[in-house]
Protein backbone atom coordinates (compact mmCIF):
# COMPACT_ATOMS: atom_id res chain seq x y z
CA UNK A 1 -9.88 54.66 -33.44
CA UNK A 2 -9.37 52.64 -30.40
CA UNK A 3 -6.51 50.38 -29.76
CA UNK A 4 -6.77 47.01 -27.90
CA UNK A 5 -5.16 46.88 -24.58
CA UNK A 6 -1.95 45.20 -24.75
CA UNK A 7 -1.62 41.30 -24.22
CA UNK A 8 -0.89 40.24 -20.29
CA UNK A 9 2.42 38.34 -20.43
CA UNK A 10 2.85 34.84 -19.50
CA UNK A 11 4.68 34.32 -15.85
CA UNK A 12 7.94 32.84 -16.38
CA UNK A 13 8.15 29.38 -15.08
CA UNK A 14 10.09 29.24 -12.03
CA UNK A 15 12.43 26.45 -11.27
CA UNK A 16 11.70 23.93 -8.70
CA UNK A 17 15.09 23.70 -5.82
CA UNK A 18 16.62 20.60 -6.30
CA UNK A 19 15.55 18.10 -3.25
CA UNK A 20 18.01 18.87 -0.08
CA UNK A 21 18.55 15.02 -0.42
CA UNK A 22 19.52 14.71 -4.37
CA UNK A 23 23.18 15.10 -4.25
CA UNK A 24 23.74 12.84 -1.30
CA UNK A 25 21.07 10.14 -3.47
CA UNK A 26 23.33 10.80 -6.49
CA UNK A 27 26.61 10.43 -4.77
CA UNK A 28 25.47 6.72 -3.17
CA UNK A 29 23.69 5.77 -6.85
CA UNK A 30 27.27 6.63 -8.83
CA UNK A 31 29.22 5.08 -5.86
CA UNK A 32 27.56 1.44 -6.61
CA UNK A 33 26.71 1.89 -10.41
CA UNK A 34 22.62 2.67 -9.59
CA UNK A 35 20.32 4.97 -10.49
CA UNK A 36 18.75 6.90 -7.55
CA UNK A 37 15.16 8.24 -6.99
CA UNK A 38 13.61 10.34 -4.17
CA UNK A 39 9.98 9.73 -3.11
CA UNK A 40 8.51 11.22 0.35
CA UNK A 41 11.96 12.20 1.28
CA UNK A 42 12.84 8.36 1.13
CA UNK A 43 15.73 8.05 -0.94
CA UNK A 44 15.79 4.51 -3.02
CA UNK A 45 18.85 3.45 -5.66
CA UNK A 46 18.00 0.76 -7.50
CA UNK A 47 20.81 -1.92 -8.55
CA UNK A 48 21.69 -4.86 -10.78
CA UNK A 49 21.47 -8.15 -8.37
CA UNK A 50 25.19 -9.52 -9.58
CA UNK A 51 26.17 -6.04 -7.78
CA UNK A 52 23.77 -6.67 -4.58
CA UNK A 53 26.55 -7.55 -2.43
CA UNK A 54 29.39 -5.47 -3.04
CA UNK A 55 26.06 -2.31 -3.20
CA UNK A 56 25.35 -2.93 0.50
CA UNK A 57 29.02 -3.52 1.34
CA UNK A 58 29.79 -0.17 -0.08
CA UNK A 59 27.11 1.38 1.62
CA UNK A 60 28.01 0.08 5.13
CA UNK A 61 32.02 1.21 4.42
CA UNK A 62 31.67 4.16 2.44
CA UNK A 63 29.06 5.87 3.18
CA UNK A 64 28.67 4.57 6.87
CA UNK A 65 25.21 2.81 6.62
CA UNK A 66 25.83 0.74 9.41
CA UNK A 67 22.30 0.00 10.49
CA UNK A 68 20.75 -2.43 8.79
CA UNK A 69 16.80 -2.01 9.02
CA UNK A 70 15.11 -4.77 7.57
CA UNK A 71 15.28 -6.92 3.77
CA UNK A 72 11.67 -7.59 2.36
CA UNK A 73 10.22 -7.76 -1.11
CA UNK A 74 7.54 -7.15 -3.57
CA UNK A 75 5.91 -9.65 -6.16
CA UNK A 76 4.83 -7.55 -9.05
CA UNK A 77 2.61 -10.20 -10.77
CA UNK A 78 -0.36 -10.54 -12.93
CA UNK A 79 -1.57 -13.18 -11.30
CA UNK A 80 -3.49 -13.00 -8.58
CA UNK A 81 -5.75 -15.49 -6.99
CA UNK A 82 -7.92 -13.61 -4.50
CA UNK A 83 -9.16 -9.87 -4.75
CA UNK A 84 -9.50 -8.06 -8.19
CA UNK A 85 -7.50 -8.55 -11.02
CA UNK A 86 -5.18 -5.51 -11.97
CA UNK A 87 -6.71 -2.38 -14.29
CA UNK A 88 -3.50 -2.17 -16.63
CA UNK A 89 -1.01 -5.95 -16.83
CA UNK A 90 2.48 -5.68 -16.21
CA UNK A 91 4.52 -5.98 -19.06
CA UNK A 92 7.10 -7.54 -17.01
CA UNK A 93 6.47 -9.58 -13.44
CA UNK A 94 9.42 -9.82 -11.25
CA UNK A 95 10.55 -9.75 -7.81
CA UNK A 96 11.81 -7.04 -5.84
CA UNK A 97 13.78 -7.24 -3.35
CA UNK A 98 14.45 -3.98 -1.01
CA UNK A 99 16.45 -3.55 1.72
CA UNK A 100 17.12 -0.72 4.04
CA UNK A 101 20.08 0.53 5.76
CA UNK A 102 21.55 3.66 7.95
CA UNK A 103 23.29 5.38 9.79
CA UNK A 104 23.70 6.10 13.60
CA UNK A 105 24.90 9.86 13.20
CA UNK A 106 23.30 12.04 10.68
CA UNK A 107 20.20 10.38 10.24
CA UNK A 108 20.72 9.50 6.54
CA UNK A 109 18.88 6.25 5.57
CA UNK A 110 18.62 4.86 1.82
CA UNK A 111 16.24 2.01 0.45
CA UNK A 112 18.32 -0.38 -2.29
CA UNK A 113 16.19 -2.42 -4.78
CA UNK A 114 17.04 -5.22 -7.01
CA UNK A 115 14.65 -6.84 -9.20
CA UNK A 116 14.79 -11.05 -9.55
CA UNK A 117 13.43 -13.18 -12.07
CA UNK A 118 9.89 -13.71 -10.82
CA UNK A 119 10.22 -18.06 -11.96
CA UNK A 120 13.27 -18.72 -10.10
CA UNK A 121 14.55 -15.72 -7.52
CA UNK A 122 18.13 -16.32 -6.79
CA UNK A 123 20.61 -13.67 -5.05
CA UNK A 124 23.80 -13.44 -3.03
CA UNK A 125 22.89 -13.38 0.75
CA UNK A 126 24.11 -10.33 2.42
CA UNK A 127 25.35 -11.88 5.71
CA UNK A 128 28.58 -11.95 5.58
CA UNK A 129 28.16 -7.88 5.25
CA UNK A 130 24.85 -7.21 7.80
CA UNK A 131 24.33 -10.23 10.00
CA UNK A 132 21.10 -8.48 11.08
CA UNK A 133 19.88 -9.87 7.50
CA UNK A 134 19.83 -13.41 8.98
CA UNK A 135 16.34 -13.92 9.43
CA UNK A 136 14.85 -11.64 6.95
CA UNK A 137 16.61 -13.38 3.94
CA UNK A 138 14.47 -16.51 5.83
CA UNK A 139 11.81 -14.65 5.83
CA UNK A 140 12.06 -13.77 2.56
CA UNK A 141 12.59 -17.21 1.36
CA UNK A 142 9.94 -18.66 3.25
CA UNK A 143 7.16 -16.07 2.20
CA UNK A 144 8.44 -15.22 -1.06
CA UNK A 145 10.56 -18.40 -2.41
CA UNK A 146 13.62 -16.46 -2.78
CA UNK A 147 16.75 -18.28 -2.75
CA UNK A 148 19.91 -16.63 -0.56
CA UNK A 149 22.80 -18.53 -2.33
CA UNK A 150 25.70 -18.86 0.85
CA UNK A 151 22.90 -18.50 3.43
CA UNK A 152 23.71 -21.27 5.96
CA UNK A 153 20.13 -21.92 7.05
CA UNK A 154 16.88 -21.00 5.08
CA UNK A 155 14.82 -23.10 7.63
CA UNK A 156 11.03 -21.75 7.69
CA UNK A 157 10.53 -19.27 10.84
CA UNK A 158 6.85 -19.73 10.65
CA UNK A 159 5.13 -22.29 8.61
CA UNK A 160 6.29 -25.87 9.12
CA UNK A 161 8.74 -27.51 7.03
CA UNK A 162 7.40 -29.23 3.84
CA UNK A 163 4.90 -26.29 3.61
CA UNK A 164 3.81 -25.74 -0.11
CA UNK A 165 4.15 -22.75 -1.64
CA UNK A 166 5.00 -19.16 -0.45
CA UNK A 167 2.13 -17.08 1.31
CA UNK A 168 3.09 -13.33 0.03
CA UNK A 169 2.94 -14.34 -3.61
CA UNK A 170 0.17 -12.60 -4.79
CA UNK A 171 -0.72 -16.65 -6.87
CA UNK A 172 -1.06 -18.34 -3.74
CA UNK A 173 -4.76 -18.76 -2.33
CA UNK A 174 -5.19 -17.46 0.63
CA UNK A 175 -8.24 -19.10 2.46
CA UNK A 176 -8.75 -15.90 4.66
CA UNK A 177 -8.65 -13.55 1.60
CA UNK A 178 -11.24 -15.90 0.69
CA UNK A 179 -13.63 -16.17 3.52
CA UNK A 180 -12.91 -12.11 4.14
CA UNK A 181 -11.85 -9.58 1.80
CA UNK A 182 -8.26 -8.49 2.82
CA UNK A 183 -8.14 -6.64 4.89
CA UNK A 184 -11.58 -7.42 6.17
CA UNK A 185 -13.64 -5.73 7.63
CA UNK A 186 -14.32 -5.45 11.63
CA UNK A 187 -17.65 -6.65 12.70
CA UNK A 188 -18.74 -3.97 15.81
CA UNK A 189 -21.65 -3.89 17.16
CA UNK A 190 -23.56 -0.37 17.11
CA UNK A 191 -24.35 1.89 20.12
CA UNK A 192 -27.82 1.46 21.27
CA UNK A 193 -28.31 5.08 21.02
CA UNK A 194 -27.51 4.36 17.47
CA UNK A 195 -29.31 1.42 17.05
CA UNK A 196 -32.91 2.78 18.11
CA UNK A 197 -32.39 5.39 15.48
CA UNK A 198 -31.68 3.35 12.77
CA UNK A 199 -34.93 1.18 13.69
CA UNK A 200 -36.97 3.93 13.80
CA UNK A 201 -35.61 5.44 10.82
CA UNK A 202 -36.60 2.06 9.36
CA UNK A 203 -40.29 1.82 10.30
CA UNK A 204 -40.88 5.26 9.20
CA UNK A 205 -39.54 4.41 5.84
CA UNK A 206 -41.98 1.11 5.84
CA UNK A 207 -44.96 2.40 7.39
CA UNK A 208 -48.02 2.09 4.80
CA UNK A 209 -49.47 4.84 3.93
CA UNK A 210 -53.83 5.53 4.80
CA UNK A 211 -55.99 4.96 2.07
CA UNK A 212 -56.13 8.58 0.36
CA UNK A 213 -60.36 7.85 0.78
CA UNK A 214 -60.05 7.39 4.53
CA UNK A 215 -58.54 10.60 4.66
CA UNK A 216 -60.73 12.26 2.87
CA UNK A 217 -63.54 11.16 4.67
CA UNK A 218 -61.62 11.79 8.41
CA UNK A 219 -61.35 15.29 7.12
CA UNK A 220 -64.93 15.78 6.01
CA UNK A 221 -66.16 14.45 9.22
CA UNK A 222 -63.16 16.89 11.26
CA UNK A 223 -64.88 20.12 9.31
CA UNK A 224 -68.33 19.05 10.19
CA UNK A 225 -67.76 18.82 14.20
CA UNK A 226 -65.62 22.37 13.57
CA UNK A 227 -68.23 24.26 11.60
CA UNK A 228 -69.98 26.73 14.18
CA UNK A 229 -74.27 26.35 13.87
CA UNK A 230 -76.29 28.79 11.64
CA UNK A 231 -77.64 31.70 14.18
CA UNK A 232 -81.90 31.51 13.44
């Protein structure tokens, strides 16, 4: 009687280390009432925007993020005029707005997001705490139609005044997204190395073939020159 060899047993699942930047993530995300996340060793808290303010101002005298980097935003929408469509609708469209801030000693840098109400965006402008955020909150504003409430000039940087409509919403038609695909494609012209073999390529691929009873008869008429005469 034989006996069956005795079942290998599973490895035991070993732990993942915690991320070298979680508790410093954590420590910011309880500070201003957020809830952190780390992606590609970015770190990112995400807020509520009646809280924007006081987050950053926090940030800048608590935790020394003194450097402010830039403000932008996002506009997650199912609506989009040029390119294709989206594979799986939002269940909610917003807009998020980011902004990034650090420090000047240890290197430490953290991402805070808010999201707006994607029909009328309207937030607390953060220059009385970063006056660097002066012309990105027009920026913003200008390219996204996001209101700064206590900004003292949303004036357009780059499109004139009276403009209509906001160029970074993913609604508004873009005539160059028309005429080219963003974010086009480069028209270069081909080596002529590279060129001669593509046209040569080309007529060997359309070259007609011989009629298969020309052949024949070319090779009947090779073998008779070839054969050697009958000796008497």
């Amino acid at each position: 009687m034989t006996s069956s060899p005795p079942e290998a047993e599973a490895p035991e699942e070993v732990e993942a280390p915690p991320h070298p930047l979680t508790d410093y993530a954590q420590s910011v995300a309880d500070a201003v009432g957020g809830e952190a996340e780390i992606t590609f060793d970015t770190i990112k808290v995400t807020v509520d925007p009646a809280n924007w303010v006081d987050t950053l101002r926090t940030a800048r005298d608590d935790f020394d993020l003194v450097l402010f980097s830039f403000l932008s935003a996002i506009d997650w929408s199912n609506e989009i005029a040029v390119g294709d469509p989206l594979t799986e609708p939002l269940e909610e469209e917003y807009i998020e707005l980011l902004c990034t801030v650090s420090d000047v000693t240890e290197g430490r840098r953290v991402t805070f997001s808010t999201r707006l109400d994607h029909a009328e965006p309207v937030i607390a402008s953060l220059i009385d705490v970063y006056a660097g955020a002066d012309w990105h909150e027009r920026e913003a504003h200008e390219m996204f139609g996001i209101q700064f409430a206590g900004h003292p000039d949303l004036s357009h940087l780059y499109l004139p005044e009276g403009f209509l409509g906001n160029p970074l919403r993913k609604s508004f038609p873009l005539l160059s997204r028309e005429v080219k695909p963003w974010p086009g494609k480069v028209d270069v012209e081909p080596m002529p190395e590279v060129e001669e073999e593509e046209e040569a390529e080309a007529d060997e691929t359309t070259a007609e073939p011989e009629d298969s009873g020309e052949r024949a008869a070319e090779a009947d008429t090779d073998a008779e020159i070839e054969a050697p005469e009958e000796q008497p």
